[in-house]
C-alpha atoms as a PDB file:
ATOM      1  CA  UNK A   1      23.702 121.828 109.714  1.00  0.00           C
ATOM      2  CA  UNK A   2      24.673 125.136 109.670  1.00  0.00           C
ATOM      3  CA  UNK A   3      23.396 126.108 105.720  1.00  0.00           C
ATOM      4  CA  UNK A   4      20.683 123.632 104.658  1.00  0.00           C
ATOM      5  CA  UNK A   5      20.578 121.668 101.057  1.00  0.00           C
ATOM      6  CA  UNK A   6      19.264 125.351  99.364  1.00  0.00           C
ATOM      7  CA  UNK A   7      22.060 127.217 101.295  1.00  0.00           C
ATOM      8  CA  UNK A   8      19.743 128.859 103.785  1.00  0.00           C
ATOM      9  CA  UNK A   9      19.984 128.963 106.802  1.00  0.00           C
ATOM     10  CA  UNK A  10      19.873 126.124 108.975  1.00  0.00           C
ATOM     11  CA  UNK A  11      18.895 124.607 112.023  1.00  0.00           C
ATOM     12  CA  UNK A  12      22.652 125.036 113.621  1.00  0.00           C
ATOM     13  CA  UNK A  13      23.080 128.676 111.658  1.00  0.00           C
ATOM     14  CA  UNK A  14      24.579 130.996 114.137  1.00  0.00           C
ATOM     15  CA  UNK A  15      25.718 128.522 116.416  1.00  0.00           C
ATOM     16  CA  UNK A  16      29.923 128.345 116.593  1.00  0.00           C
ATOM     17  CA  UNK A  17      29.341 125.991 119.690  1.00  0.00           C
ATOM     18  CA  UNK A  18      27.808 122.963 117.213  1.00  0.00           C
ATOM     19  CA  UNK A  19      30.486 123.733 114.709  1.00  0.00           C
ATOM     20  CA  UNK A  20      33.278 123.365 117.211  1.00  0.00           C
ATOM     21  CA  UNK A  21      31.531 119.912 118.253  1.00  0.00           C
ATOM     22  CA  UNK A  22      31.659 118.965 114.900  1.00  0.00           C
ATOM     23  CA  UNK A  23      35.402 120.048 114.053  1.00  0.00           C
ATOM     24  CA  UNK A  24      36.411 117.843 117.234  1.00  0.00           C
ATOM     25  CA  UNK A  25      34.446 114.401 115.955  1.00  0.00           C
ATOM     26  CA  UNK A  26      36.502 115.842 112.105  1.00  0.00           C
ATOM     27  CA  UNK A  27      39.554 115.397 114.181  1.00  0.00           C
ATOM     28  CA  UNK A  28      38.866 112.071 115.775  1.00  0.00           C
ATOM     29  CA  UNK A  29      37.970 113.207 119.131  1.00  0.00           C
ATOM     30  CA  UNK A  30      35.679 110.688 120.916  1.00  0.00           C
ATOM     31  CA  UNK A  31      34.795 112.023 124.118  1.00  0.00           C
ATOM     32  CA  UNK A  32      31.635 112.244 125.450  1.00  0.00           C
ATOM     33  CA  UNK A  33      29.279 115.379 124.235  1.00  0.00           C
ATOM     34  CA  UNK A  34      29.207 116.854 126.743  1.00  0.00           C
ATOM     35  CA  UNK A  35      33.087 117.477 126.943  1.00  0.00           C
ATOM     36  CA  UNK A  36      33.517 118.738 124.161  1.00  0.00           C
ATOM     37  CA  UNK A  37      30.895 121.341 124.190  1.00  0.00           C
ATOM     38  CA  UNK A  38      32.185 122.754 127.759  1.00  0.00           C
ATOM     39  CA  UNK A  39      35.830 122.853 126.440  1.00  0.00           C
ATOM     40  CA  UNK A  40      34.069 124.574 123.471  1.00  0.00           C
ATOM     41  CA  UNK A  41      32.301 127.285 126.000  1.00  0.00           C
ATOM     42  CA  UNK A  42      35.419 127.739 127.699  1.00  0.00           C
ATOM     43  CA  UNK A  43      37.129 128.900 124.745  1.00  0.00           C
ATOM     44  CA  UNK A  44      34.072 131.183 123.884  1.00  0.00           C
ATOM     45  CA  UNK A  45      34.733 132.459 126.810  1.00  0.00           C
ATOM     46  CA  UNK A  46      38.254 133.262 126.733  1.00  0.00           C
ATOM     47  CA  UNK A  47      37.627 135.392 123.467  1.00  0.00           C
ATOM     48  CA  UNK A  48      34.754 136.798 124.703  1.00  0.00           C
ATOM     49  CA  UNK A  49      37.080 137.951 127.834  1.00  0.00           C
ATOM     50  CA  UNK A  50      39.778 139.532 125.502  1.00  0.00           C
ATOM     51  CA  UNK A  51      37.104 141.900 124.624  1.00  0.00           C
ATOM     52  CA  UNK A  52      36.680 140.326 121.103  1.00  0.00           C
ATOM     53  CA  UNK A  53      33.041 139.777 119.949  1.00  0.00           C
ATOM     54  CA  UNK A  54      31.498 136.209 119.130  1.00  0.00           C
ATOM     55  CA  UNK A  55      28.514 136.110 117.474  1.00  0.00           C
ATOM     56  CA  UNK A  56      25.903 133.538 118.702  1.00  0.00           C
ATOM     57  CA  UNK A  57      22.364 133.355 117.402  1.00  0.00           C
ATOM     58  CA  UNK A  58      20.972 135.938 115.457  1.00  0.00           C
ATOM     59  CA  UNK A  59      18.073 138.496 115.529  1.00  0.00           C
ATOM     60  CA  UNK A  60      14.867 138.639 114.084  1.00  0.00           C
ATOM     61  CA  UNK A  61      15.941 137.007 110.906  1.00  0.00           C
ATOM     62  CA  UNK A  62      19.078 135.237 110.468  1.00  0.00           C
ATOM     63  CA  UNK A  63      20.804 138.453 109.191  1.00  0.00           C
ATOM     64  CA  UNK A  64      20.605 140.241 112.313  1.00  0.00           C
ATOM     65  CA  UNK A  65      22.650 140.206 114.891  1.00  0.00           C
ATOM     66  CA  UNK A  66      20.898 139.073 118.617  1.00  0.00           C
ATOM     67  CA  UNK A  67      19.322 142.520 120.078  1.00  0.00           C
ATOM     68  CA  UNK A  68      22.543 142.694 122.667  1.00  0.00           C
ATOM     69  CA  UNK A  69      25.634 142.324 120.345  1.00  0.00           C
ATOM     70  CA  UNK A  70      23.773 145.049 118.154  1.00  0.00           C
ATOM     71  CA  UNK A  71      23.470 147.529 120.712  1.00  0.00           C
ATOM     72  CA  UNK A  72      27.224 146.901 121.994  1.00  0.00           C
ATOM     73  CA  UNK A  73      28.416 147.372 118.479  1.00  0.00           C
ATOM     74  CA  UNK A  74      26.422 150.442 117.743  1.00  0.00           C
ATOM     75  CA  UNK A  75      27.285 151.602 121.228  1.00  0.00           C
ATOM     76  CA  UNK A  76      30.760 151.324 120.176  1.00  0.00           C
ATOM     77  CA  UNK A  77      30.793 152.796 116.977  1.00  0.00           C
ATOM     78  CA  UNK A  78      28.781 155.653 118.542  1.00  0.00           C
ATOM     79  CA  UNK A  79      31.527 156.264 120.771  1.00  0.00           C
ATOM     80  CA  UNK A  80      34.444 155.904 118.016  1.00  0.00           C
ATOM     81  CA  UNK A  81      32.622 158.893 116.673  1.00  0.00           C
ATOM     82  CA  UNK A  82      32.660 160.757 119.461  1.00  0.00           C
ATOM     83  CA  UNK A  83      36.422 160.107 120.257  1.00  0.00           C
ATOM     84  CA  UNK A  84      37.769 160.638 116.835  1.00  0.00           C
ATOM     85  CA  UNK A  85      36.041 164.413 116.531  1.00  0.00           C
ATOM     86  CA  UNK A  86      36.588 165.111 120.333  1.00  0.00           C
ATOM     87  CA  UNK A  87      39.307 167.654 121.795  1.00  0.00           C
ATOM     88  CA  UNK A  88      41.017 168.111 125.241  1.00  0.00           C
ATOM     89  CA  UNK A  89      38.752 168.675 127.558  1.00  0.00           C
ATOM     90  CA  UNK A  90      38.497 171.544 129.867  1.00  0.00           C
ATOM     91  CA  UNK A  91      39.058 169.768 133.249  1.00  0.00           C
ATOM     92  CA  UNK A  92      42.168 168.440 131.236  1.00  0.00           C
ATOM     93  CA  UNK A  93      43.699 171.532 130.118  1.00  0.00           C
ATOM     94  CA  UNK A  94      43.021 173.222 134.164  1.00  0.00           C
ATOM     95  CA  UNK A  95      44.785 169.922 135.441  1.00  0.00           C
ATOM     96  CA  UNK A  96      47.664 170.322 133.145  1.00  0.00           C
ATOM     97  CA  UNK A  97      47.883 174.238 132.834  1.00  0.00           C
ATOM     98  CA  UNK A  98      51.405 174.315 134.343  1.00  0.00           C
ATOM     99  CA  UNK A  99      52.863 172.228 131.282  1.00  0.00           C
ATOM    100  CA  UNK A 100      53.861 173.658 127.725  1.00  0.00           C
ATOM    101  CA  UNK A 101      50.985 173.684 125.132  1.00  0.00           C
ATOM    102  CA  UNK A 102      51.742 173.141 121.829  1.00  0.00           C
ATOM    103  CA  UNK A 103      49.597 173.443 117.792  1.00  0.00           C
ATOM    104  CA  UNK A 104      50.510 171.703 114.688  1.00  0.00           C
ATOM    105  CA  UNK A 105      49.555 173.086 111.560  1.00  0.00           C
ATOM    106  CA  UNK A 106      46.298 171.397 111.310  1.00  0.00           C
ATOM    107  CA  UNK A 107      43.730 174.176 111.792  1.00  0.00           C
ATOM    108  CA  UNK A 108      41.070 172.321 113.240  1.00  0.00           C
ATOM    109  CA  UNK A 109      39.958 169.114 113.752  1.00  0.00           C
ATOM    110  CA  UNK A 110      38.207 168.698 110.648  1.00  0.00           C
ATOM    111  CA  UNK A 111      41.724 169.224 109.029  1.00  0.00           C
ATOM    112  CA  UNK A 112      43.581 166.964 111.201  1.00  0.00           C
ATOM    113  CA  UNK A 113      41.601 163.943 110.402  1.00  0.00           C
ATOM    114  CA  UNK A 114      41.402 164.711 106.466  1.00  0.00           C
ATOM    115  CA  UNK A 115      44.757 166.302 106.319  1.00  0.00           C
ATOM    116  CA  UNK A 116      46.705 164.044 108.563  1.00  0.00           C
ATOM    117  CA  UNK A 117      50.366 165.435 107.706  1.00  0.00           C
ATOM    118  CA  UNK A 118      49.214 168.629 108.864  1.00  0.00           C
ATOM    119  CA  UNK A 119      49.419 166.921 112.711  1.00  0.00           C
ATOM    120  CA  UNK A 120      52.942 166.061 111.827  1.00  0.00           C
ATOM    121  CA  UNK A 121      54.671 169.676 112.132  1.00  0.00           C
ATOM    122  CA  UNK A 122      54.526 172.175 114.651  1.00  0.00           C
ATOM    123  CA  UNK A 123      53.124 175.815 113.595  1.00  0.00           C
ATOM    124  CA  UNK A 124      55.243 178.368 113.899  1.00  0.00           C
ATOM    125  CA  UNK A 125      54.518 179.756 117.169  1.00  0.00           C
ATOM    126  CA  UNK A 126      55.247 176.208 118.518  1.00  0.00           C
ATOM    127  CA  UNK A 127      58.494 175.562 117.048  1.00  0.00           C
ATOM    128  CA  UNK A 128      59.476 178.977 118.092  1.00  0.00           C
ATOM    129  CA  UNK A 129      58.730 177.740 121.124  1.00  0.00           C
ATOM    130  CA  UNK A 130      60.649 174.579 121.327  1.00  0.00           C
ATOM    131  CA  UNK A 131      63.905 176.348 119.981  1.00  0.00           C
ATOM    132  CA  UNK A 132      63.915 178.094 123.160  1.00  0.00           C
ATOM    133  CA  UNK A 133      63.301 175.707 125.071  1.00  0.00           C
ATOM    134  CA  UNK A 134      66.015 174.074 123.900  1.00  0.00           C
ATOM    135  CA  UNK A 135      67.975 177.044 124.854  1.00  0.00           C
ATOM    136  CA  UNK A 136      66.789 177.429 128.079  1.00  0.00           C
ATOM    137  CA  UNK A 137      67.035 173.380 128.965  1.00  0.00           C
ATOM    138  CA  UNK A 138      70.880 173.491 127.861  1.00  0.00           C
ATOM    139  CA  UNK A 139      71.075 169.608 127.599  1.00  0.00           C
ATOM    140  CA  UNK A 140      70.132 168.965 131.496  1.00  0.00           C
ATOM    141  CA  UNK A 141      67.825 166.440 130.858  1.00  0.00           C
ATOM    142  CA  UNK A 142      67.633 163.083 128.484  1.00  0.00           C
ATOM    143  CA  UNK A 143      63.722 162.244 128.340  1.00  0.00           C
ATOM    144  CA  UNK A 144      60.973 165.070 127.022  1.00  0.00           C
ATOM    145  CA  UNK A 145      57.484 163.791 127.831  1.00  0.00           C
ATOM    146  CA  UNK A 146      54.879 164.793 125.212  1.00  0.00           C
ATOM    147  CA  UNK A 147      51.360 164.437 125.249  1.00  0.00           C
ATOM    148  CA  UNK A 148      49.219 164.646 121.825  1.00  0.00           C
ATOM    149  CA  UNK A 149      45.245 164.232 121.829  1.00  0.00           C
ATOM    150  CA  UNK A 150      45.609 161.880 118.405  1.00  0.00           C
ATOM    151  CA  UNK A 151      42.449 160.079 117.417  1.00  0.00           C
ATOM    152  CA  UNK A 152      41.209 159.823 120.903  1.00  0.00           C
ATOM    153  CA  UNK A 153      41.100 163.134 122.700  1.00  0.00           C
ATOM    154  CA  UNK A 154      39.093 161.428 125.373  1.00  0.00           C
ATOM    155  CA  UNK A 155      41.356 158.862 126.090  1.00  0.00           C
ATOM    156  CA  UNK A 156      43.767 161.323 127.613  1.00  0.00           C
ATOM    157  CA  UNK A 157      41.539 163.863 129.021  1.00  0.00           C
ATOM    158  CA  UNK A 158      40.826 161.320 131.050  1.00  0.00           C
ATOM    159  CA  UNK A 159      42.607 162.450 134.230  1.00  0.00           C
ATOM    160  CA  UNK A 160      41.683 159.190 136.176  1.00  0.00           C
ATOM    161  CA  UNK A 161      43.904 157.377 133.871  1.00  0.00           C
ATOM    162  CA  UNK A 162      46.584 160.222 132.673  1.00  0.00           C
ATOM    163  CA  UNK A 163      47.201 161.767 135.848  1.00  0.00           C
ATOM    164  CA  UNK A 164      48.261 158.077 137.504  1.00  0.00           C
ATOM    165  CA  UNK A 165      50.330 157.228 134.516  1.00  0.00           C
ATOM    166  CA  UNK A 166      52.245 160.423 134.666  1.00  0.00           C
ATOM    167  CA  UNK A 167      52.981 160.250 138.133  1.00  0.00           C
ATOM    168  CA  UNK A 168      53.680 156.415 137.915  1.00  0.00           C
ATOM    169  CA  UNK A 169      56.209 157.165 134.998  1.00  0.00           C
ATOM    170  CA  UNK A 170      57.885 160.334 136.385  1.00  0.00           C
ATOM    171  CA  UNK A 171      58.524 158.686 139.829  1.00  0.00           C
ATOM    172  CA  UNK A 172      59.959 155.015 137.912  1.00  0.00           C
ATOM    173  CA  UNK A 173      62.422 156.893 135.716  1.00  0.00           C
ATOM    174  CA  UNK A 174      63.611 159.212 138.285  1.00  0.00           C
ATOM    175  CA  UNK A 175      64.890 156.170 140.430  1.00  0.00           C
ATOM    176  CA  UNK A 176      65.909 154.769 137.137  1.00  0.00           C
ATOM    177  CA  UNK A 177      68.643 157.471 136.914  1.00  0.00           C
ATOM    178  CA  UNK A 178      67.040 159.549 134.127  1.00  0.00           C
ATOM    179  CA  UNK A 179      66.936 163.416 134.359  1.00  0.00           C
ATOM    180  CA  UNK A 180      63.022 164.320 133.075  1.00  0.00           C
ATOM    181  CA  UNK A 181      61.960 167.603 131.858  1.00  0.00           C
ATOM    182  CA  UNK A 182      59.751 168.997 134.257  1.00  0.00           C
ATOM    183  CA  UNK A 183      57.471 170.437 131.881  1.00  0.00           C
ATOM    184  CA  UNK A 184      55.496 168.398 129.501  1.00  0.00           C
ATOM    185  CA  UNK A 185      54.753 169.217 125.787  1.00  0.00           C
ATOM    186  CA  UNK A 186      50.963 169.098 125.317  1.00  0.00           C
ATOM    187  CA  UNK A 187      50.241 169.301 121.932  1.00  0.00           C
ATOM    188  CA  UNK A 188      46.769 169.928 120.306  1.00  0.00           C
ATOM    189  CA  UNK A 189      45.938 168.076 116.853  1.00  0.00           C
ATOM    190  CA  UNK A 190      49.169 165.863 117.368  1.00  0.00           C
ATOM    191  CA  UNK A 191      49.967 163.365 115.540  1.00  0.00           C
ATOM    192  CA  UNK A 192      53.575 160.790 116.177  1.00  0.00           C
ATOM    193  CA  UNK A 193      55.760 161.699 114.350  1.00  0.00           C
ATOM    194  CA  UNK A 194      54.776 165.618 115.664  1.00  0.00           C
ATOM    195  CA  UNK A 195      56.948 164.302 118.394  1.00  0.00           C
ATOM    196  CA  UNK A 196      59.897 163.896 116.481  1.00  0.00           C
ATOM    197  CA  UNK A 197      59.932 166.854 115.111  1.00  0.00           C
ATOM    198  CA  UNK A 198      60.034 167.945 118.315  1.00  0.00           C
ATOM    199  CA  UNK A 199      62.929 165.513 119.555  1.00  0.00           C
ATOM    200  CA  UNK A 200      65.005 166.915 116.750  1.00  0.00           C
ATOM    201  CA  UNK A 201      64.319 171.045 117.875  1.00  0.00           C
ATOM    202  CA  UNK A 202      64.813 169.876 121.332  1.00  0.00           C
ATOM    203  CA  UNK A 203      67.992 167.487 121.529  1.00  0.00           C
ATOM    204  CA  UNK A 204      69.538 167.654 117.749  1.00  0.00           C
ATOM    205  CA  UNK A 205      73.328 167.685 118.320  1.00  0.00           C
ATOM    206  CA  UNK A 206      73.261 167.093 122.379  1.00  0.00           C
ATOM    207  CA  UNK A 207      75.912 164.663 123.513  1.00  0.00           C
ATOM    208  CA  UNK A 208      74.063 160.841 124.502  1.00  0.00           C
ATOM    209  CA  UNK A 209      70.832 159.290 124.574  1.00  0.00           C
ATOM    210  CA  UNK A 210      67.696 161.467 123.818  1.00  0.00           C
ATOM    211  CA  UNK A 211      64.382 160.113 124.777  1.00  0.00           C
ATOM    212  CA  UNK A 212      61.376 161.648 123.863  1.00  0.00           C
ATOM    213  CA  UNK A 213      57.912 159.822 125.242  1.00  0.00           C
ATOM    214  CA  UNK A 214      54.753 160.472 123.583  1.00  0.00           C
ATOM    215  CA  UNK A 215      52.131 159.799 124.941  1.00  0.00           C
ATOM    216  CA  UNK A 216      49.274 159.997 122.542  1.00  0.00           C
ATOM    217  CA  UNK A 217      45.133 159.174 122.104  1.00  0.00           C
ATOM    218  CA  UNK A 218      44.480 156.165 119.738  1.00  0.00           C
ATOM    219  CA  UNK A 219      42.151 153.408 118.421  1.00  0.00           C
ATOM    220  CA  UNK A 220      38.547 154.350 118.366  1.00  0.00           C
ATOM    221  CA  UNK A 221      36.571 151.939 117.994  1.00  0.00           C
ATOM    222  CA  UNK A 222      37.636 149.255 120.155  1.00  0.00           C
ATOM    223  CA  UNK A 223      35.412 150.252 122.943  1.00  0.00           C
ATOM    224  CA  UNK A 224      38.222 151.307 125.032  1.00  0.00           C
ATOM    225  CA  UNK A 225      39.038 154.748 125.374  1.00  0.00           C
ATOM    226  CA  UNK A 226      43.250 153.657 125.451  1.00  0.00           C
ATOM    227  CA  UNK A 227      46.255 155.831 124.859  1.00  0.00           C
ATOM    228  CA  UNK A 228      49.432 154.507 123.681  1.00  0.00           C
ATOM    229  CA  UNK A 229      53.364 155.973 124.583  1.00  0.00           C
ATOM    230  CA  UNK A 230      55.696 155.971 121.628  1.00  0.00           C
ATOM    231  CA  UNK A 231      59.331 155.910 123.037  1.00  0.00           C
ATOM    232  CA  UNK A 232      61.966 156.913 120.976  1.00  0.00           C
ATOM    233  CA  UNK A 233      65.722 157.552 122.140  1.00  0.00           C
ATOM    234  CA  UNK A 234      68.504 157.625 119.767  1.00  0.00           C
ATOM    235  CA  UNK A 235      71.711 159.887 120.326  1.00  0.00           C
ATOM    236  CA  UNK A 236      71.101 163.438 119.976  1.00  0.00           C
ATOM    237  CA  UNK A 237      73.580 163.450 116.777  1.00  0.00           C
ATOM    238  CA  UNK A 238      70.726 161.492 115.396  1.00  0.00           C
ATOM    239  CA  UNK A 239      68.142 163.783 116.507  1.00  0.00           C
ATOM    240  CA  UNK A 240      70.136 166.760 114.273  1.00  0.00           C
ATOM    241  CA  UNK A 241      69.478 164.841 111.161  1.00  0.00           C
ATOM    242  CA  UNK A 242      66.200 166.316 109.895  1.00  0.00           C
ATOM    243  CA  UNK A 243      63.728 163.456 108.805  1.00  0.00           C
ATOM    244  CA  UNK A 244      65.518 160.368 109.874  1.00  0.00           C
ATOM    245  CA  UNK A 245      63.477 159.825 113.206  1.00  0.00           C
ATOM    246  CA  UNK A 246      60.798 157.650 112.230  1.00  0.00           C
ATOM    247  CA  UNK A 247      59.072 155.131 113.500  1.00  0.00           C
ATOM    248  CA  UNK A 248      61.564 152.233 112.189  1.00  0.00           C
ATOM    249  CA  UNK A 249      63.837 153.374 115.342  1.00  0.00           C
ATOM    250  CA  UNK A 250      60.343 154.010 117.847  1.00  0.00           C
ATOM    251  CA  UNK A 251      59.032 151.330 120.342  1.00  0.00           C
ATOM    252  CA  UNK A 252      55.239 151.765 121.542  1.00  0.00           C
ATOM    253  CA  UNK A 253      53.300 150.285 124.889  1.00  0.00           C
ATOM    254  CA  UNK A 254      49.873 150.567 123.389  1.00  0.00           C
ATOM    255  CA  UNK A 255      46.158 149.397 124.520  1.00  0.00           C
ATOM    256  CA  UNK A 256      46.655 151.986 127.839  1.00  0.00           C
ATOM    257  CA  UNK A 257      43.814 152.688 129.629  1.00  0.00           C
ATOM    258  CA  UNK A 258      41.462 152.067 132.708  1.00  0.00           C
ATOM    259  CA  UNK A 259      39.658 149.011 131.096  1.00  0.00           C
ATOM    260  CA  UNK A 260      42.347 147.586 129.139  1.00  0.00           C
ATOM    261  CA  UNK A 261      46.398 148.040 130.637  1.00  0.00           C
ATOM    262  CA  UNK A 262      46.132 149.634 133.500  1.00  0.00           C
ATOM    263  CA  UNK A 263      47.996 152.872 133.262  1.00  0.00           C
ATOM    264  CA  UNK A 264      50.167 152.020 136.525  1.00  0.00           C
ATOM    265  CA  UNK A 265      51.885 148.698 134.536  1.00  0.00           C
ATOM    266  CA  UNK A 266      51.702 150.582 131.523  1.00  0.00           C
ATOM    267  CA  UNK A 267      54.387 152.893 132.828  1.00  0.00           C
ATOM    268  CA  UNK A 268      56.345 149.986 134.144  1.00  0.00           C
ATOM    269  CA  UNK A 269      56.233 148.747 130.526  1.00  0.00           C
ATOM    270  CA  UNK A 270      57.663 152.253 129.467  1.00  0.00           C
ATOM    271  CA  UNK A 271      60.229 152.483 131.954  1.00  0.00           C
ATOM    272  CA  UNK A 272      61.496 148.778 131.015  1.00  0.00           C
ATOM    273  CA  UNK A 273      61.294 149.307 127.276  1.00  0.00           C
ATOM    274  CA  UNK A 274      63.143 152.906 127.741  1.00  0.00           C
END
C-alpha cells in the first residue's frame, strides 16, 4: 500500500491514482480497472487545470517532491517575492501620467508590508488633494475609479491586462448610465480600505449612490500575477460618516488577470455587480 507494515513508505507511496482505485472498490464500485483509473485521471486532471497542484511520485527519496513540481513551486514562491516587494513600474506610471497620483502614510515599502495600517490613510498632501477634488467635481459624477499597487505591484503595472480592463470598464458603465470621473486615483502603497477613506473625502454628504472602484494588486503566490476590484457604493450620507465604510458593505471580482479572469469579463463582472 501506500505506508508499509513499519510505516515507510510503500510501494503505492505518492501515488493518489491507486488510492482513488482503492476508495472506489471501499465504496462498492465494481467496474473494470481500467475505468476507474481513467475516471480517476480525469479528475487529476480537472484539478490540475484549476491551477491547483497534485503531487504524484516523489524525488530522489520519498520526501522530495518529483524534480518538476519543485521547480514550479520554487518558481512560484520566487515570484511571490518579487511581487510582494515590487512597485509601479515606470512604463506604468508614463501610461497613466494623465491620472491623479496619490501616497498613504506608509513611507516605503518596507513599511507598508510590516506596518499595514499605514496603507490605510492618505498622507497629507493626498488628502489635501482629494478635498479639492471634491470641490472641483461638485457631485457630477457617482463612480471614482482607484487604482492601488497592494501586494502585487506587478499585477497592475501590467498594462496588457490594466489598460484593457480600464477601457472595458469605462466604456460598460458609460452605456450603463453612470457618470465616471475622468481621472483615476492612483495610489502608491495602497491598501482597501485607503479607498474608503477616499470615498468618504470625495462623496461624504452628496445626494445618491456613491461608487468608488478599486482596483488593487493581490495574492502572491498563486502564480498568477491577478488584481482584484473592490466595489463599494452606498449613499453619499453614508460616505460622511467617518469609519463606517468597511468591507461588510464592499463586493470584490477577484482572481483578475491575463492567465486567470480575463480582464475583459472581469469588467463585465464589475459592471453587473455595480
Amino acid at each position: 500500500g501506500v505506508l508499509d507494515a513499519a510505516g515507510q513508505p510503500g510501494p503505492h507511496f505518492g501515488d493518489p491514482l491507486w488510492v482513488y482505485l482503492q476508495y472506489r472498490r471501499r465504496q462498492g464500485d465494481e467496474r473494470p480497472d481500467e475505468a476507474i483509473l481513467a475516471e480517476g485521471r480525469a479528475q487529476m486532471a480537472a484539478v490540475r487545470g484549476r491551477g491547483v497542484f497534485l503531487a504524484a511520485g516523489h524525488g530522489a527519496t520519498a520526501g522530495d517532491l518529483t524534480p518538476d513540481l519543485d521547480a514550479e513551486v520554487r518558481r512560484i514562491y520566487a515570484d511571490a517575492k518579487l511581487s510582494i516587494w515590487a512597485e509601479f513600474a515606470p512604463a506604468f506610471r508614463a501610461a497613466l501620467a494623465e491620472q491623479r497620483f496619490l501616497s498613504t502614510r506608509s513611507r516605503d515599502r518596507r513599511d507598508y508590508i510590516l506596518h499595514p495600517t499605514s496603507g490605510e490613510v492618505l498622507d497629507d498632501a493626498s488628502l489635501a488633494a482629494v478635498q479639492a477634488l471634491h470641490h472641483d467635481q461638485a457631485g457630477r459624477y457617482d463612480v471614482q475609479v482607484v487604482i492601488s499597487d497592494g501586494l502585487n505591484a506587478l499585477a497592475i503595472s501590467d498594462l496588457s491586462q490594466i489598460q484593457p480592463f480600464r477601457d472595458r470598464l469605462r466604456t460598460r458603465l458609460t452605456q450603463a448610465g453612470y457618470r465616471v470621473a475622468p481621472q483615476d486615483l492612483v495610489v502608491e502603497h495602497g491598501r482597501v480600505r485607503a479607498g474608503y477613506r477616499i470615498g468618504e473625502v470625495l462623496f461624504g454628504g452628496l445626494p445618491g449612490r456613491r461608487a468608488i472602484l478599486h482596483l488593487i494588486g493581490e495574492r502572491p503566490g498563486t502564480g498568477h500575477r491577478t488584481f482584484s476590484v473592490y466595489l463599494t457604493a452606498p449613499e453619499g450620507e453614508i460616505w460622511a460618516l467617518p469609519g463606517r465604510v468597511d468591507h461588510d458593505i464592499t463586493r470584490v471580482v477577484a482572481g483578475i488577470g491575463n492567465t486567470a479572469l480575463v480582464p475583459a469579463r472581469g469588467a463585465e463582472e464589475t459592471v453587473r455587480l455595480l
